[in-house]
Each structure stands twice: as structure tokens, then as C-alpha cells.
PDB file of N, CA and C in Angstrom:
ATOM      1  N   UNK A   1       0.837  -1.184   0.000  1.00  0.00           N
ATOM      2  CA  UNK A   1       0.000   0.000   0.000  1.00  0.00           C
ATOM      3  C   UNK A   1       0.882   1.247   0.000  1.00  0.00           C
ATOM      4  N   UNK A   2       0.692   2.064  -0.825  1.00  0.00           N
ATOM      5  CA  UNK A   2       1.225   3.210  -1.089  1.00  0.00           C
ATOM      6  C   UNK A   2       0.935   4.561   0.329  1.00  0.00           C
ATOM      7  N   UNK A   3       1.966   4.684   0.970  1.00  0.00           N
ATOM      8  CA  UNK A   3       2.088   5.225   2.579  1.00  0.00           C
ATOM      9  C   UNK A   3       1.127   6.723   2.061  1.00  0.00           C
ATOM     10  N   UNK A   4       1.321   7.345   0.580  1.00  0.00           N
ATOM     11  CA  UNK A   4       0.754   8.607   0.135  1.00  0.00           C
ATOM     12  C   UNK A   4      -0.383   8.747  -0.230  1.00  0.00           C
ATOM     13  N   UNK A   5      -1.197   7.660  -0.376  1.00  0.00           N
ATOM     14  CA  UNK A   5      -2.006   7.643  -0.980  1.00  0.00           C
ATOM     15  C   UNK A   5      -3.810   8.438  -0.052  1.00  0.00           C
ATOM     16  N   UNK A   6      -2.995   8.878   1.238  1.00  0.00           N
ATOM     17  CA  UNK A   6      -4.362  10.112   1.866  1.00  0.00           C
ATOM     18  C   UNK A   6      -3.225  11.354   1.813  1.00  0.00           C
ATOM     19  N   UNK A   7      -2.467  11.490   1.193  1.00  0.00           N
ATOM     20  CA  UNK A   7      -1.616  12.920   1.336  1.00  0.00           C
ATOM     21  C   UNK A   7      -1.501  13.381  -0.134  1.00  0.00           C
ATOM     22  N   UNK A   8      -1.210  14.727  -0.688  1.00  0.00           N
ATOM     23  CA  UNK A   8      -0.859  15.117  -1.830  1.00  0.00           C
ATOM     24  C   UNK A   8       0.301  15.613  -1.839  1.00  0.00           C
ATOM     25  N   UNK A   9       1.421  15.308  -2.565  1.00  0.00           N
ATOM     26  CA  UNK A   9       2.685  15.872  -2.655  1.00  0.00           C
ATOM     27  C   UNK A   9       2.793  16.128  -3.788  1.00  0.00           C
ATOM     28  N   UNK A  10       3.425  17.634  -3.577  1.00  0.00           N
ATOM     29  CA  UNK A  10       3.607  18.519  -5.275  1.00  0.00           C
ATOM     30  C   UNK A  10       5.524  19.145  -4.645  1.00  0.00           C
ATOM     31  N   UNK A  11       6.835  17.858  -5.328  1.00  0.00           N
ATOM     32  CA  UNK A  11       7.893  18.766  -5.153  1.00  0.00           C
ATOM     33  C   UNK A  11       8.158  19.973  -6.252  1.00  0.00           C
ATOM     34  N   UNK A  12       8.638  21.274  -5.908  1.00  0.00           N
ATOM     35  CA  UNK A  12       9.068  21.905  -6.699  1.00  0.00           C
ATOM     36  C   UNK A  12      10.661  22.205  -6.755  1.00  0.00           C
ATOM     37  N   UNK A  13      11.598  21.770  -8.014  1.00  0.00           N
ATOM     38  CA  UNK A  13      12.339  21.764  -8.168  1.00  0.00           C
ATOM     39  C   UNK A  13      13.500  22.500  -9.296  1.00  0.00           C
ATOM     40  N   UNK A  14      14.846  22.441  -9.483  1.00  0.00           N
ATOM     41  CA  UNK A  14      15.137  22.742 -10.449  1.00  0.00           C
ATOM     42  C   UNK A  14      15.921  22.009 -10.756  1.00  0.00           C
ATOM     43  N   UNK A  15      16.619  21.550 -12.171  1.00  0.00           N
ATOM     44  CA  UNK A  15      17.350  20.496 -12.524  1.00  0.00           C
ATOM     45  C   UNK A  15      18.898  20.659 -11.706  1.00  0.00           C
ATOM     46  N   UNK A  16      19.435  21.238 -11.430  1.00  0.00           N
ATOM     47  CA  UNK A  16      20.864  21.846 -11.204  1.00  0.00           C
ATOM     48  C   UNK A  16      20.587  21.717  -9.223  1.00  0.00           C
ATOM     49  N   UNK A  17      19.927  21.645  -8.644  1.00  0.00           N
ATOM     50  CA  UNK A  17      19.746  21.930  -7.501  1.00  0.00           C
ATOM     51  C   UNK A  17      19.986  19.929  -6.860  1.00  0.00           C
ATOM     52  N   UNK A  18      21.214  20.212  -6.048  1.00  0.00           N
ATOM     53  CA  UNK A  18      21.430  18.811  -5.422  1.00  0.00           C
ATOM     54  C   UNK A  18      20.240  18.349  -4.486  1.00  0.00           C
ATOM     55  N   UNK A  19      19.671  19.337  -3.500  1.00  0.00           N
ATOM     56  CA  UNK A  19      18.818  18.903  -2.724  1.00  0.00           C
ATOM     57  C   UNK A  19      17.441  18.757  -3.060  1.00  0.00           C
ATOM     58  N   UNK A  20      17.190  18.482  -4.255  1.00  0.00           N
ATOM     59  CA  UNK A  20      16.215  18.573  -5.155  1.00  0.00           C
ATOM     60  C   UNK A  20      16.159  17.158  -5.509  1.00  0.00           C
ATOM     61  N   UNK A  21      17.466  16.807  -5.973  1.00  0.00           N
ATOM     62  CA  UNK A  21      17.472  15.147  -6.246  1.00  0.00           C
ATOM     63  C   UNK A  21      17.360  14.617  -4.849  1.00  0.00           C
ATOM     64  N   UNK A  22      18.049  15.001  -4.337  1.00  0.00           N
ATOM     65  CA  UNK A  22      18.150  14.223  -2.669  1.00  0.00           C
ATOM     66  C   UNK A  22      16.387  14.242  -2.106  1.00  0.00           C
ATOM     67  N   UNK A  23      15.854  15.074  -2.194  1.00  0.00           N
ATOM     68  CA  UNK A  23      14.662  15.279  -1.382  1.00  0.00           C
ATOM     69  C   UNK A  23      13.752  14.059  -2.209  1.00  0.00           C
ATOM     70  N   UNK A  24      14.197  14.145  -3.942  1.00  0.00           N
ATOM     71  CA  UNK A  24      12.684  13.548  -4.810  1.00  0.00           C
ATOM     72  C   UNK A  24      13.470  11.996  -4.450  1.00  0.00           C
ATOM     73  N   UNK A  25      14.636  11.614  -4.463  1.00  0.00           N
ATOM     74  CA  UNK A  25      15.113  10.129  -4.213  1.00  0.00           C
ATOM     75  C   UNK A  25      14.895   9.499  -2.889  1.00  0.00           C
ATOM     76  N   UNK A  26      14.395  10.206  -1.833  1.00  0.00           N
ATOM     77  CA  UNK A  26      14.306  10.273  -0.487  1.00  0.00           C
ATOM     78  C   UNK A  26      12.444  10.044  -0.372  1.00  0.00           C
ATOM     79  N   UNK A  27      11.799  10.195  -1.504  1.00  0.00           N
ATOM     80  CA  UNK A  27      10.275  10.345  -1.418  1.00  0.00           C
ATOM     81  C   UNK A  27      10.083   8.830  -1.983  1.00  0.00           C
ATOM     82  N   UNK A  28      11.313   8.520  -3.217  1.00  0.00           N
ATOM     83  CA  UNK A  28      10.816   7.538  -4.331  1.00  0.00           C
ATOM     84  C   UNK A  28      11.552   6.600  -2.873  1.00  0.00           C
ATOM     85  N   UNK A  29      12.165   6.487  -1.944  1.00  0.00           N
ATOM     86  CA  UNK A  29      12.842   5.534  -1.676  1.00  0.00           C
ATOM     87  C   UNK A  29      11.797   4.534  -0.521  1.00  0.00           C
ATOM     88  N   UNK A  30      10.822   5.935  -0.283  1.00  0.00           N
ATOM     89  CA  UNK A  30       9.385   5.549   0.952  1.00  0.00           C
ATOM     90  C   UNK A  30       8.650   5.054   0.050  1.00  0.00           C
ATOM     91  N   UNK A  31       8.405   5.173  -1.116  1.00  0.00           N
ATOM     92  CA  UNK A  31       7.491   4.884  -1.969  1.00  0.00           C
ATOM     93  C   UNK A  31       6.515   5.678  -1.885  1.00  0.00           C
ATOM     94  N   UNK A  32       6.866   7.113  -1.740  1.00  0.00           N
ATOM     95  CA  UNK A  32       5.906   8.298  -1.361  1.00  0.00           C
ATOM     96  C   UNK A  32       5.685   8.667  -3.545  1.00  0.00           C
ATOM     97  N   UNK A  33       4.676   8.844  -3.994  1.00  0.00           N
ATOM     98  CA  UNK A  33       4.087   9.664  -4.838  1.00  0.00           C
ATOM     99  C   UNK A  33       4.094  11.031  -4.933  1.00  0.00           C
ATOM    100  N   UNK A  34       4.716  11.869  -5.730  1.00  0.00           N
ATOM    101  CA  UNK A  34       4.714  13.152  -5.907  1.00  0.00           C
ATOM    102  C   UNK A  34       4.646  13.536  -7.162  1.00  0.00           C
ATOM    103  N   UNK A  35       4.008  14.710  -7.067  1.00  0.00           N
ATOM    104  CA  UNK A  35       4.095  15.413  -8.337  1.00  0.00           C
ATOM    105  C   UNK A  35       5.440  16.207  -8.393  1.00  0.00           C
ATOM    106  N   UNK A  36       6.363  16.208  -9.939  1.00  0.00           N
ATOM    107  CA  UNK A  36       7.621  17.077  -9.869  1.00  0.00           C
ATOM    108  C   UNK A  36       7.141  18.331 -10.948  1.00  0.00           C
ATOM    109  N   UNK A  37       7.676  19.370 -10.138  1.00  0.00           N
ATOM    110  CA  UNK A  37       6.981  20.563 -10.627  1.00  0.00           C
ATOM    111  C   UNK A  37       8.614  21.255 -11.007  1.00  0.00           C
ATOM    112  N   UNK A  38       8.788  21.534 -12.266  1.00  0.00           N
ATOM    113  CA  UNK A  38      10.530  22.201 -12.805  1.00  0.00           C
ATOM    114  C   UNK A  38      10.308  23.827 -13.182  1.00  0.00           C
ATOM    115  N   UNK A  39      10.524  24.602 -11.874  1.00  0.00           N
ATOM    116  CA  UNK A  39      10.443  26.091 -12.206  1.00  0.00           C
ATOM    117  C   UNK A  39      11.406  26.719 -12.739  1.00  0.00           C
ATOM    118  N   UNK A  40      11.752  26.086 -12.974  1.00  0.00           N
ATOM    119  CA  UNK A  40      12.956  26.600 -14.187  1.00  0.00           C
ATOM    120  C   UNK A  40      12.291  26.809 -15.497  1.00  0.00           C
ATOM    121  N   UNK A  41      11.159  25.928 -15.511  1.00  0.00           N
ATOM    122  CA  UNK A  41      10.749  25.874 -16.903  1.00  0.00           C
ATOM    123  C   UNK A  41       9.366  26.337 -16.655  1.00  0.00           C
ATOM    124  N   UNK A  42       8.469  26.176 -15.550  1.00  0.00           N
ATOM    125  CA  UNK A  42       7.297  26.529 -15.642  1.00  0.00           C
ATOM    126  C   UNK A  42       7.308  27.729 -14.603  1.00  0.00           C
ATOM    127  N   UNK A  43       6.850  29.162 -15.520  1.00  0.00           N
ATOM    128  CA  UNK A  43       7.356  30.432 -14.920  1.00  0.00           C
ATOM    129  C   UNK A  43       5.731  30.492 -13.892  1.00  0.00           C
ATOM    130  N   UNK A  44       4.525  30.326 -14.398  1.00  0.00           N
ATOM    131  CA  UNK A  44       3.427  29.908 -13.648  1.00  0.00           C
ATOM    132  C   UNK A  44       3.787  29.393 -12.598  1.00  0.00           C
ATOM    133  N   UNK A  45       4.349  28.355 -12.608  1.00  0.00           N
ATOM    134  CA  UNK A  45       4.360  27.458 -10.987  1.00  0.00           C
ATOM    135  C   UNK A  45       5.586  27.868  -9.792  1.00  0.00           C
ATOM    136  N   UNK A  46       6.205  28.913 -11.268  1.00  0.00           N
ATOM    137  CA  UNK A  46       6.702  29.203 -10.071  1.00  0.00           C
ATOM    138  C   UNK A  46       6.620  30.559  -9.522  1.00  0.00           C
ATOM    139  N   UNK A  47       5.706  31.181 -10.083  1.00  0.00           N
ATOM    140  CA  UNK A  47       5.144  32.176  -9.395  1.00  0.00           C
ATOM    141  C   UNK A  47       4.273  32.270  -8.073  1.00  0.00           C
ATOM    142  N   UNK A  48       3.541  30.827  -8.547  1.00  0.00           N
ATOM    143  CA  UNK A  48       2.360  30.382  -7.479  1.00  0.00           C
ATOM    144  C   UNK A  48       2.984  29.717  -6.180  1.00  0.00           C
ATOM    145  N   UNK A  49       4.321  29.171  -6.813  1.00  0.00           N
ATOM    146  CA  UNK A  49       5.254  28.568  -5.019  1.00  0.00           C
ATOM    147  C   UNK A  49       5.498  29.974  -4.337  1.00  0.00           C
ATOM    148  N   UNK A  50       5.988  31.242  -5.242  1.00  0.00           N
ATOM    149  CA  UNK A  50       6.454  32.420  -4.069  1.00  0.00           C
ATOM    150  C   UNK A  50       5.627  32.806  -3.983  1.00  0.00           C
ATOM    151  N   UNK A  51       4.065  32.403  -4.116  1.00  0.00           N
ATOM    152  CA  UNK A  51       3.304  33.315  -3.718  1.00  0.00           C
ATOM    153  C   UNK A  51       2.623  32.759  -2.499  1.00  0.00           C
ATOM    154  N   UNK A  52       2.685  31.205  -2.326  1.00  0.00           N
ATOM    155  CA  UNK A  52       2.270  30.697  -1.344  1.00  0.00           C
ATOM    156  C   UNK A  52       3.526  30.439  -0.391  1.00  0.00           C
ATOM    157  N   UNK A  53       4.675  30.495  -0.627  1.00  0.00           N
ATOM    158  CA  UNK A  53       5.413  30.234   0.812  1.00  0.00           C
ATOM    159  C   UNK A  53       6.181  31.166   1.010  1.00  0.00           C
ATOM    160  N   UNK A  54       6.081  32.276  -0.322  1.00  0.00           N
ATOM    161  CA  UNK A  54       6.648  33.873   0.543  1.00  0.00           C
ATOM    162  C   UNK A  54       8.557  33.217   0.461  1.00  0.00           C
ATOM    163  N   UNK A  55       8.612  31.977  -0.701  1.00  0.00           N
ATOM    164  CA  UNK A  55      10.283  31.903  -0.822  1.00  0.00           C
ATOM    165  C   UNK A  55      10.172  31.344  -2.115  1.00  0.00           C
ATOM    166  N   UNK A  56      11.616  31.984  -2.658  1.00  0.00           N
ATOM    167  CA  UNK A  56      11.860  31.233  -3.790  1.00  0.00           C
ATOM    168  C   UNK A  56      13.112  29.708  -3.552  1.00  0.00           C
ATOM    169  N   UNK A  57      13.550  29.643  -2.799  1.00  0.00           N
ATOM    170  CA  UNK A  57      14.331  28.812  -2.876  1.00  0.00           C
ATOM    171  C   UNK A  57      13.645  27.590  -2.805  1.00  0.00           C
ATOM    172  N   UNK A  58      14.701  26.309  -3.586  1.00  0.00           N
ATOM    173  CA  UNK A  58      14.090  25.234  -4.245  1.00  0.00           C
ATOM    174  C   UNK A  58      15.181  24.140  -3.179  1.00  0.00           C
ATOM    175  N   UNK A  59      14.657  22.597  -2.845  1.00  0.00           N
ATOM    176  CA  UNK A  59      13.176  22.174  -3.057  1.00  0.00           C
ATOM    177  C   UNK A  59      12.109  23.038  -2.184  1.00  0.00           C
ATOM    178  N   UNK A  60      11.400  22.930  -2.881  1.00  0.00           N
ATOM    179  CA  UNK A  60      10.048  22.917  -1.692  1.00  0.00           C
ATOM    180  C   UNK A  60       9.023  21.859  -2.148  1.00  0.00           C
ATOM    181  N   UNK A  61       8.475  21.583  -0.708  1.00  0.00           N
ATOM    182  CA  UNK A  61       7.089  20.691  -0.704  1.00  0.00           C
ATOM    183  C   UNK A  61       6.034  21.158  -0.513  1.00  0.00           C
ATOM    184  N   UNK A  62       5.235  21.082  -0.757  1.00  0.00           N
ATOM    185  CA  UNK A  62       3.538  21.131  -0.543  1.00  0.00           C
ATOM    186  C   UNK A  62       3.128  19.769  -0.294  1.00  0.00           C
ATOM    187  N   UNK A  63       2.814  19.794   1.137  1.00  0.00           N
ATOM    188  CA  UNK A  63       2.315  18.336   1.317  1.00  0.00           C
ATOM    189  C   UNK A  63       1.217  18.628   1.994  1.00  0.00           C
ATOM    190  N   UNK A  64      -0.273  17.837   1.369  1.00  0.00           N
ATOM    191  CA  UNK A  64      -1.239  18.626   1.752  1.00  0.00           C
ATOM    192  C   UNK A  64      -1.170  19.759   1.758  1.00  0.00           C
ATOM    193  N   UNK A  65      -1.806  20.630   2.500  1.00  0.00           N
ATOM    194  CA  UNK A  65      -1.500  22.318   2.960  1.00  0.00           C
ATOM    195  C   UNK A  65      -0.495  23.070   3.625  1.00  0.00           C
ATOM    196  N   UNK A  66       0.549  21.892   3.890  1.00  0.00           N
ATOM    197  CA  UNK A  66       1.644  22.459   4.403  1.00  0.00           C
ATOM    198  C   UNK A  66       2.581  22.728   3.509  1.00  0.00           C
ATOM    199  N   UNK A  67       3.569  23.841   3.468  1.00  0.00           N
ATOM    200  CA  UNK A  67       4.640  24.087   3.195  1.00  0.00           C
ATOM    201  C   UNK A  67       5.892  23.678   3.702  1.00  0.00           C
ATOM    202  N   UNK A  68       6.971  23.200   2.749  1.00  0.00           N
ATOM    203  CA  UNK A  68       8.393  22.703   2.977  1.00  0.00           C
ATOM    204  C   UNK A  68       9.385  22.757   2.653  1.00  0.00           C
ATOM    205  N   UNK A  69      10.054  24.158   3.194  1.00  0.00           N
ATOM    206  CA  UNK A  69      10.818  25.091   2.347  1.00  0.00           C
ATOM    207  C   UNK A  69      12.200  24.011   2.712  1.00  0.00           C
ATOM    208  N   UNK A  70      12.979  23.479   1.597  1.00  0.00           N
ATOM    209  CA  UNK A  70      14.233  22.625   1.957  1.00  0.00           C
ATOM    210  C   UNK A  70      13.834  20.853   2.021  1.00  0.00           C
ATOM    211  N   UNK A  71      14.897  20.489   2.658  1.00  0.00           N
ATOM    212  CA  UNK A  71      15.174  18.890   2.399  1.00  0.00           C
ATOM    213  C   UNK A  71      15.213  18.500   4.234  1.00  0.00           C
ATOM    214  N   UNK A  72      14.260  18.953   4.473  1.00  0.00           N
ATOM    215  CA  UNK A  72      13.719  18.557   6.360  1.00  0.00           C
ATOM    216  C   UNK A  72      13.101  17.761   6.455  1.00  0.00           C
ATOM    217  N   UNK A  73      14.068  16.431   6.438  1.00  0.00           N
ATOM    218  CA  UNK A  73      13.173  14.958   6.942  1.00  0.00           C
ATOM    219  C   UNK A  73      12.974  15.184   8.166  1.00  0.00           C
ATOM    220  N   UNK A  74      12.635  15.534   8.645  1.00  0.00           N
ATOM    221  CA  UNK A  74      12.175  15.828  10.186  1.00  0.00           C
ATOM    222  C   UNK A  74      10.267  16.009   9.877  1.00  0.00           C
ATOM    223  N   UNK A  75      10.336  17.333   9.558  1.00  0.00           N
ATOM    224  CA  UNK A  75       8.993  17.544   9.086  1.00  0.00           C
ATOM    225  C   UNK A  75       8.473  17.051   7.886  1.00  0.00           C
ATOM    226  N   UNK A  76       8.895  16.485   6.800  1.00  0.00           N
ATOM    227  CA  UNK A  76       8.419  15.927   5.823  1.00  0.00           C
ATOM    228  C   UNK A  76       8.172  14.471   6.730  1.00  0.00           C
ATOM    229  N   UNK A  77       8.906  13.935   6.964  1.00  0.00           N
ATOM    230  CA  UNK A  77       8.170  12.486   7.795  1.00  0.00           C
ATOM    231  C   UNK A  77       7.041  12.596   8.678  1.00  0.00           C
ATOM    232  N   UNK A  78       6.829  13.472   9.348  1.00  0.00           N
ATOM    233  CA  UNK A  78       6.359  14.212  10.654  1.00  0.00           C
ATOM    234  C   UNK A  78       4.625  14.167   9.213  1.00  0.00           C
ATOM    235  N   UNK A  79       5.028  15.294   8.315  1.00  0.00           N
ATOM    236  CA  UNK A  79       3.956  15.383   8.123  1.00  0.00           C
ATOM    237  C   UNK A  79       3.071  14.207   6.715  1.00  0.00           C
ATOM    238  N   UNK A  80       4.192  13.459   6.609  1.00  0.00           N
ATOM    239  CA  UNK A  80       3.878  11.763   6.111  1.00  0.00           C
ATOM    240  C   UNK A  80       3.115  10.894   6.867  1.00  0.00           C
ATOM    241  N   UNK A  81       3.422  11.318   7.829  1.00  0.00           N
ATOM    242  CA  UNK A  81       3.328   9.808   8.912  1.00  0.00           C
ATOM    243  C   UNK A  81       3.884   8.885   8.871  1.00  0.00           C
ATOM    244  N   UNK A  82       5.608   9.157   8.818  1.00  0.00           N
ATOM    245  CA  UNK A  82       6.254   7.922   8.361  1.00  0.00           C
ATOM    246  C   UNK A  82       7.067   7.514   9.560  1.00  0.00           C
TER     247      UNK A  82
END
């Protein structure tokens, strides 16, 4: 059973950004489901991340309604339930 499957995860990333791979290989490794969102390329999405977490720096999570500015397994597990 897929641990994500009552949560929504949308990472936003950029290709060049190490903690970007680390965070999305760290999701695929729980067998967590996410959407990968590349603001490098989509100027929309990434307007709509600084507009909801008030940062541009990459990764960030949206998990459910929370925001996850960085690569904080602390609170990304926390708010997994893992």
C-alpha cells in the first residue's frame, strides 16, 4: 500500500539543484508519490510557489496544505506519517 495515498505531494524543483534530487530520491525511496513541478521551466508554478510560501528557494514541498521550504526529513516524515 502506497504510505501517500491520503496525502498530496507537489515537489518543486530545479534540474541543477542537489537537494532537489536528494529530497525527490528520499520520497521515491518511501514509496511516497509526488508530483515534480521544474520552475525553471514553468514560470506559472513558479510564481504560485512564491506566492504561497513567501520563498523562492528550491526544493520545496507542498504536502497537503503544508509548506516545505528545503530537504527537512524531520517535518516531511512528521507530516507523512512515516
Amino acid at each position: 500500500m502506497n504510505k501517500s495515498s491520503s496525502h498530496t505531494v507537489t515537489v518543486f524543483s530545479t534540474p541543477t539543484c542537489p537537494y532537489c534530487h536528494m529530497v525527490k530520491e528520499y520520497l521515491q525511496g518511501k514509496n511516497i508519490t509526488f508530483d515534480d513541478v521544474d520552475v525553471s521551466r514553468d514560470q506559472t508554478q513558479a510564481m504560485a510557489m512564491v506566492q504561497k510560501s513567501g520563498q523562492m528557494g528550491v526544493p520545496q514541498l507542498w504536502i497537503d496544505n503544508d509548506v516545505v521550504v528545503g530537504f527537512n526529513k524531520p517535518v516531511i516524515d512528521n507530516l507523512l506519517n512515516l
